[in-house]
C-alpha atoms as a PDB file:
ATOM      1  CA  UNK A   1      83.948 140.767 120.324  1.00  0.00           C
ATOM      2  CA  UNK A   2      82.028 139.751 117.180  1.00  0.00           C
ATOM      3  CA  UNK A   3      78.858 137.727 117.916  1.00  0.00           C
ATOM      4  CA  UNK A   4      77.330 135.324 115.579  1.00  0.00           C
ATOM      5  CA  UNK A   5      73.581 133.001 115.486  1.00  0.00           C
ATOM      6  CA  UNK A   6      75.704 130.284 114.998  1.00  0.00           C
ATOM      7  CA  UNK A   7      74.842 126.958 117.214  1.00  0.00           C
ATOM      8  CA  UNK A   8      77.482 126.284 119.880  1.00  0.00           C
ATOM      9  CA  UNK A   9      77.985 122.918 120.950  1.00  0.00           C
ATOM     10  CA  UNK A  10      76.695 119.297 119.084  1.00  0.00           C
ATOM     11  CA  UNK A  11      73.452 119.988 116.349  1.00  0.00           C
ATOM     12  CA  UNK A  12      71.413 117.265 118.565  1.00  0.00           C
ATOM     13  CA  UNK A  13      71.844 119.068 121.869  1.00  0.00           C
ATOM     14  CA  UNK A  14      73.056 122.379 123.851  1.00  0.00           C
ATOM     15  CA  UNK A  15      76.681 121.262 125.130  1.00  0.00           C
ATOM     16  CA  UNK A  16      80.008 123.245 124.205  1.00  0.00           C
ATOM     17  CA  UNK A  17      82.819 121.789 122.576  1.00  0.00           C
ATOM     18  CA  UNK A  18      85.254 121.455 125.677  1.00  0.00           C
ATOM     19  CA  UNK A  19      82.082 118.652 127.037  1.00  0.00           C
ATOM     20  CA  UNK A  20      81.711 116.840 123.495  1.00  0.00           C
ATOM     21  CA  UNK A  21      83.786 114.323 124.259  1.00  0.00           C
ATOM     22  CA  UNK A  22      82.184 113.472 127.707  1.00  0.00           C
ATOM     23  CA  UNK A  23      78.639 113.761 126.478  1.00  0.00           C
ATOM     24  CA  UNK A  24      77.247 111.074 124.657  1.00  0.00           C
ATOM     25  CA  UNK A  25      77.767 112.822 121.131  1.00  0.00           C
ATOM     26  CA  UNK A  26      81.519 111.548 120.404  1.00  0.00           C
ATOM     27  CA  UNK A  27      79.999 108.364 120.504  1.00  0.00           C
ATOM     28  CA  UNK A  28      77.398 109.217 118.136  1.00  0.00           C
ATOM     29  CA  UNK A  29      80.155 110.637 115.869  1.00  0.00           C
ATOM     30  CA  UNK A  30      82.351 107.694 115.747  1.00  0.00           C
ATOM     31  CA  UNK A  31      79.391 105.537 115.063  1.00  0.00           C
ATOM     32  CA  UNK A  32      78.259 107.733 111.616  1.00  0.00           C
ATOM     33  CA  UNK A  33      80.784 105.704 109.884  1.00  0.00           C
ATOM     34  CA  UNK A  34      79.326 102.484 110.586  1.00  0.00           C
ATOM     35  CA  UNK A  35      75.672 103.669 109.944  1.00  0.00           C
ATOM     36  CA  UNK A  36      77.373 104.388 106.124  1.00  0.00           C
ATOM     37  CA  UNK A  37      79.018 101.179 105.833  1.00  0.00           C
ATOM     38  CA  UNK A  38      77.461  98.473 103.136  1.00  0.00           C
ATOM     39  CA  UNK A  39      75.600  95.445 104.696  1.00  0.00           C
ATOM     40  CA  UNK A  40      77.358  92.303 103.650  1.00  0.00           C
ATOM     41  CA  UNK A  41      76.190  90.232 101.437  1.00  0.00           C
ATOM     42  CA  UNK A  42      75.016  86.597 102.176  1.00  0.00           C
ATOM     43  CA  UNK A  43      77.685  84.591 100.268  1.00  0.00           C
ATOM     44  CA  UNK A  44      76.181  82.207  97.706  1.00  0.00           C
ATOM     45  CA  UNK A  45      75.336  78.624  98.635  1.00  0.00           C
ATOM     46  CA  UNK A  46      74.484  79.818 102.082  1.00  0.00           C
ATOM     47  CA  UNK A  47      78.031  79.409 103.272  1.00  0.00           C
ATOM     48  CA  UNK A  48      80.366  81.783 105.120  1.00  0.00           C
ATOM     49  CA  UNK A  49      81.000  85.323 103.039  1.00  0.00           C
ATOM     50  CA  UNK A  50      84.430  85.123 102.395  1.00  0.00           C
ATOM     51  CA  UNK A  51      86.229  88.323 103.114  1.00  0.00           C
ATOM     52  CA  UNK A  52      89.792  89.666 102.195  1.00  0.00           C
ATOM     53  CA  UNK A  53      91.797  91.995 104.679  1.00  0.00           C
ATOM     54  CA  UNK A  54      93.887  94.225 102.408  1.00  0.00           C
ATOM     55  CA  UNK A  55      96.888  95.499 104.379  1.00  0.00           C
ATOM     56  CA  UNK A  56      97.793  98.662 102.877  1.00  0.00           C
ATOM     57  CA  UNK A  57     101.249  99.186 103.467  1.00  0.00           C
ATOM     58  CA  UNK A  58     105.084  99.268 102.363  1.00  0.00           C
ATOM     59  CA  UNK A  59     106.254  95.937 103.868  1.00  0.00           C
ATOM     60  CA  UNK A  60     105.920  94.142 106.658  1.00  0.00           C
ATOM     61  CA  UNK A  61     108.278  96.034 108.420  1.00  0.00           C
ATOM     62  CA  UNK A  62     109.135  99.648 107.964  1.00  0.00           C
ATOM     63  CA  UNK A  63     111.778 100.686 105.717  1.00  0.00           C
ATOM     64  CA  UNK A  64     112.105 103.809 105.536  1.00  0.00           C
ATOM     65  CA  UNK A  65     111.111 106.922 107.233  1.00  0.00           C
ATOM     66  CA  UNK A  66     107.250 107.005 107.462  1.00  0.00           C
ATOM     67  CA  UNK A  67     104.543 106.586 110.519  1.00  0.00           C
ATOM     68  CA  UNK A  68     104.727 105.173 112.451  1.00  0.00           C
ATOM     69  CA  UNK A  69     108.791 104.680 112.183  1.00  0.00           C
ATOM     70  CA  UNK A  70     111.687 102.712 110.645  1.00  0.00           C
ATOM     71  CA  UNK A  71     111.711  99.704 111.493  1.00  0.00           C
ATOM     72  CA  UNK A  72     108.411  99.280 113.219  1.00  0.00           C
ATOM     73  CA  UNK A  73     107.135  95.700 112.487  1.00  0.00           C
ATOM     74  CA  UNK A  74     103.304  95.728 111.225  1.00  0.00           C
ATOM     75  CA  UNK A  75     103.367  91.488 111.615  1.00  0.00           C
ATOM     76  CA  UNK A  76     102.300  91.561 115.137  1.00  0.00           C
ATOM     77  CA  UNK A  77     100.079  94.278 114.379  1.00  0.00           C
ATOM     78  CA  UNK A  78      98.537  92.598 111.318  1.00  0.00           C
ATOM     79  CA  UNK A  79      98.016  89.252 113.356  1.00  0.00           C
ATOM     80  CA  UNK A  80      96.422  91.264 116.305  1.00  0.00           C
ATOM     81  CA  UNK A  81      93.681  92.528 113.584  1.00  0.00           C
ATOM     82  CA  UNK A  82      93.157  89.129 111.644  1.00  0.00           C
ATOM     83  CA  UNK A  83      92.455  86.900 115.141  1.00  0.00           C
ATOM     84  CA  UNK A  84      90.095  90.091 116.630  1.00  0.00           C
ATOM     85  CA  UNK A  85      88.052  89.265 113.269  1.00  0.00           C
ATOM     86  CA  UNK A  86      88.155  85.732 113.369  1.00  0.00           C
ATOM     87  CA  UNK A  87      87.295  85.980 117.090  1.00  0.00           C
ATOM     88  CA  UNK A  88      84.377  88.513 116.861  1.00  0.00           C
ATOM     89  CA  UNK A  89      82.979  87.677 113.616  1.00  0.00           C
ATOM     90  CA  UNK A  90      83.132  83.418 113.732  1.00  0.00           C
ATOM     91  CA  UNK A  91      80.306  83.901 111.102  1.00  0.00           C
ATOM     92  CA  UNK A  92      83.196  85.374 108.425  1.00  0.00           C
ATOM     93  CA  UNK A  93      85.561  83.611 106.542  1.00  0.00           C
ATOM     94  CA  UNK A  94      88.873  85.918 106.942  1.00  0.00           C
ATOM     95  CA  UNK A  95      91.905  85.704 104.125  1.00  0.00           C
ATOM     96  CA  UNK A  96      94.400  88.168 103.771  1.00  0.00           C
ATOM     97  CA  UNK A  97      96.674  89.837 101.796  1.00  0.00           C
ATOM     98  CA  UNK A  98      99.174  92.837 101.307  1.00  0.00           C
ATOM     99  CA  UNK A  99      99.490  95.686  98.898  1.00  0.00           C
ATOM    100  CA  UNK A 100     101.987  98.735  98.341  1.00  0.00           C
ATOM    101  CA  UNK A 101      99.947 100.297  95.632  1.00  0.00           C
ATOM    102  CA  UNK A 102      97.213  99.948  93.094  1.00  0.00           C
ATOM    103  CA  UNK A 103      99.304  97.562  91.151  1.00  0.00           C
ATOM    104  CA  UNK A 104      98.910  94.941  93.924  1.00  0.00           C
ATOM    105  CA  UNK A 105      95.465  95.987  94.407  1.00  0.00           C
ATOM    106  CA  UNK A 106      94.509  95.067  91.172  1.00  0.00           C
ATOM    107  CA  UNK A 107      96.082  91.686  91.694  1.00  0.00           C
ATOM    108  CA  UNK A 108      93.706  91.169  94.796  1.00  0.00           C
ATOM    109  CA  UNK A 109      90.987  91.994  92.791  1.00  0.00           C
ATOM    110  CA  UNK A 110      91.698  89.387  90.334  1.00  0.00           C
ATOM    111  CA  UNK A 111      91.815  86.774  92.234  1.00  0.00           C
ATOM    112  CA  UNK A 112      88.805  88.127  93.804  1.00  0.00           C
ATOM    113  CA  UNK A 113      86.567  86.149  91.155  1.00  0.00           C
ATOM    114  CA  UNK A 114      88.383  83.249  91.646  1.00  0.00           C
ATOM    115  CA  UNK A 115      88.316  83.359  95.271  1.00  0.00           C
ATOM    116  CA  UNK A 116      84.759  83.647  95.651  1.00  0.00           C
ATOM    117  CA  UNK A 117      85.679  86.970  98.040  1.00  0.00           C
ATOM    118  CA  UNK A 118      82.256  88.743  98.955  1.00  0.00           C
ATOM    119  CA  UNK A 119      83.603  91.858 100.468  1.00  0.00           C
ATOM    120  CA  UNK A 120      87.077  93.614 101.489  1.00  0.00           C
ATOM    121  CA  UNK A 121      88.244  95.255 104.485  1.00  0.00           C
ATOM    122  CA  UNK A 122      91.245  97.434 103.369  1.00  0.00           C
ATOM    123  CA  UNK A 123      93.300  98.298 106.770  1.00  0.00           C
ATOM    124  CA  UNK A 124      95.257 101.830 105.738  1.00  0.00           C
ATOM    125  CA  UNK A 125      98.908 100.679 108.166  1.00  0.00           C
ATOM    126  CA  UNK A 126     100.946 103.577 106.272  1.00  0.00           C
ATOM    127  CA  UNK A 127      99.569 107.320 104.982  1.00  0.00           C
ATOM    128  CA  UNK A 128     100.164 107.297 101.577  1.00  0.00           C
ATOM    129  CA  UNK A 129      99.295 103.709 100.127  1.00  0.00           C
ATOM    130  CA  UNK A 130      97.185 104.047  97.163  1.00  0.00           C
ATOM    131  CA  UNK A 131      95.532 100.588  97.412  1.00  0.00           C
ATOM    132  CA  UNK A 132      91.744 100.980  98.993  1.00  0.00           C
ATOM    133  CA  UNK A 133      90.903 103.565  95.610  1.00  0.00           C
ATOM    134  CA  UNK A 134      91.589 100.377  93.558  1.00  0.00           C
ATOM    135  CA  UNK A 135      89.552  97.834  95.663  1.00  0.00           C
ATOM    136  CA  UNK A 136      86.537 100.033  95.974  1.00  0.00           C
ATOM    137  CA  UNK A 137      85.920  99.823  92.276  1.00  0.00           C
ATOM    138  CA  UNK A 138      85.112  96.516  92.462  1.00  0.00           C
ATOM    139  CA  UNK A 139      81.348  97.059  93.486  1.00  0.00           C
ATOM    140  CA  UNK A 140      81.597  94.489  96.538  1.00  0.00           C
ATOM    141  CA  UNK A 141      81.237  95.709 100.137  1.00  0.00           C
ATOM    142  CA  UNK A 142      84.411  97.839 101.215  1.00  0.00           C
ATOM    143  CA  UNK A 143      85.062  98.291 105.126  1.00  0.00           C
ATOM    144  CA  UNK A 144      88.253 101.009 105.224  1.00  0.00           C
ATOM    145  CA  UNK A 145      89.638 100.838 108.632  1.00  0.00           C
ATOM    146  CA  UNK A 146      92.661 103.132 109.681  1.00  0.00           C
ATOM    147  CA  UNK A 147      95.446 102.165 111.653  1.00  0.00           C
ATOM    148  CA  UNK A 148      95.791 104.940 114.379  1.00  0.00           C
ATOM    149  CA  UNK A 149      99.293 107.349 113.836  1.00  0.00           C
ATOM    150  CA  UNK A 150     100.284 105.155 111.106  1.00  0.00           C
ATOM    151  CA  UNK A 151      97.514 105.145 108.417  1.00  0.00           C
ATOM    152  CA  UNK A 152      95.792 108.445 109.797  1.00  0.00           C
ATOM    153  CA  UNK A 153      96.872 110.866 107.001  1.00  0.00           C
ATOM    154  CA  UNK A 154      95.842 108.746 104.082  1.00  0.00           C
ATOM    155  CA  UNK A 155      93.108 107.246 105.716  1.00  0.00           C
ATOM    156  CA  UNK A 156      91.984 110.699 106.694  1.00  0.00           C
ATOM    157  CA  UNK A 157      92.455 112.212 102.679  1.00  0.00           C
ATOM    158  CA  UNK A 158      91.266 108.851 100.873  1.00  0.00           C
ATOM    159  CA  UNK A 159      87.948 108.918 102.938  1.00  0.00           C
ATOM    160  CA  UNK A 160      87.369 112.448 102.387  1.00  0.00           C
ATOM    161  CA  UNK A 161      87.382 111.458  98.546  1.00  0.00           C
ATOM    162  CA  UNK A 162      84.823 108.572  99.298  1.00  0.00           C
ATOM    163  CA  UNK A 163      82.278 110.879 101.442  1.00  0.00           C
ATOM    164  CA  UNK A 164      82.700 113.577  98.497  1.00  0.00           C
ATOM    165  CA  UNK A 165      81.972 111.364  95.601  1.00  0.00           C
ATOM    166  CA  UNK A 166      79.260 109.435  97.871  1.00  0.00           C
ATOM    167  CA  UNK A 167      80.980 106.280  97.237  1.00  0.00           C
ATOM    168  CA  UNK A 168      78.644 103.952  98.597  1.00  0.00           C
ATOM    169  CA  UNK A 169      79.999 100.741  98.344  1.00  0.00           C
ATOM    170  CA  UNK A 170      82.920 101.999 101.113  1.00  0.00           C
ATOM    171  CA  UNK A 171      81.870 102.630 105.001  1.00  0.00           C
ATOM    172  CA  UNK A 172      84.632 103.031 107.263  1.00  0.00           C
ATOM    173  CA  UNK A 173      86.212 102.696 110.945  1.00  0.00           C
ATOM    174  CA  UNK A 174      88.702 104.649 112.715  1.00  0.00           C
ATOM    175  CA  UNK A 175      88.979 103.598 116.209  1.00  0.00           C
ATOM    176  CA  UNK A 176      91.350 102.519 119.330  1.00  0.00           C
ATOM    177  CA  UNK A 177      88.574  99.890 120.287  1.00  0.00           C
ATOM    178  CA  UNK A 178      88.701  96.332 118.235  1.00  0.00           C
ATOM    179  CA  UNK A 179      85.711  96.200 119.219  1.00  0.00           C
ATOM    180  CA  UNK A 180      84.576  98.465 117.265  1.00  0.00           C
ATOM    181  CA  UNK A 181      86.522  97.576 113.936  1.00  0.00           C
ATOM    182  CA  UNK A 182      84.297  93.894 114.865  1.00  0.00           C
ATOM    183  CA  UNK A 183      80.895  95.591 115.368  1.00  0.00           C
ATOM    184  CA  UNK A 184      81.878  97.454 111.754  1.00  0.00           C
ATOM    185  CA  UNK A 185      82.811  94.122 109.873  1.00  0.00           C
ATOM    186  CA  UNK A 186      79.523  92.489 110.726  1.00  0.00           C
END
């Protein structure tokens, strides 16, 4: 058996990695991505900030074989996130939108001027979708939130990119809990 100095366990305290996730620490791990999201900017005029949800997938439902399967319909799924946002953050003026791919993506963006949007919160629904790259160029506050089994591998890869290059216009949010995608929006 080789034996090394190296810690064991969570750099803030002595636990092994079989208790993590009963401590307090995998709390404190999920919540390192909203300590690096952007604050929001206060939209001019004093009204609302107007923010765009950027689904980033193929289509509203699934055509062909990708997570999370054929045929699985993101519409329910899509509405579920856009009324937890209007619910939780009544102080945030929600639009929407779709994109496949950074040609779409570019379209959002603009219309962004037009629209008056203040910020962006790109939802990753499929792996592979090239979209949130595109929309964190523009500058403005990017929230990248991953869609659990269906978004995960992108999501995963793209964000990597983002914490590598210290993008720091981008924070992000991967979590079961809608709460959680709320407290990260506001």
């Amino acid at each position: 058996m080789i034996k090394t100095n190296l810690p064991v366990g969570c750099a803030c305290c002595d636990i092994s990695r079989r208790s993590f996730l009963a401590s307090g620490c995998a709390a404190c791990a999920g919540a390192a991505g909203l300590l690096t999201a952007p604050k929001m900017a206060v939209a001019q005029g004093g009204s609302k900030p107007r923010v765009r949800i950027v689904y980033s997938l193929h289509a509203e439902v699934q055509p062909g074989p990708d997570w999370p399967n054929v045929g699985f319909n993101f519409k329910p799924v899509m509405e579920k996130i856009y009324n937890t946002l209007q619910q939780g953050c009544p102080e945030i003026e929600f639009l929407t939108s779709m994109a496949t791919g950074e040609d779409e993506a570019k379209s959002i963006l603009a219309a962004g001027s037009t629209d008056k949007i203040d910020g962006y919160v790109v939802y990753q629904l499929n792996c592979w979708n090239r979209v949130v790259q595109t929309i964190a160029t523009s500058g403005k506050p990017v929230l990248y939130a991953d869609f659990q089994f269906g978004g995960s591998g992108g999501f995963l890869v793209y964000n990597a990119a983002f914490l590598r290059h210290g993008t720091q216009n981008v924070g992000f949010v991967a979590s079961s809990n809608m709460d959680d995608l709320i407290a990260a929006a506001k």
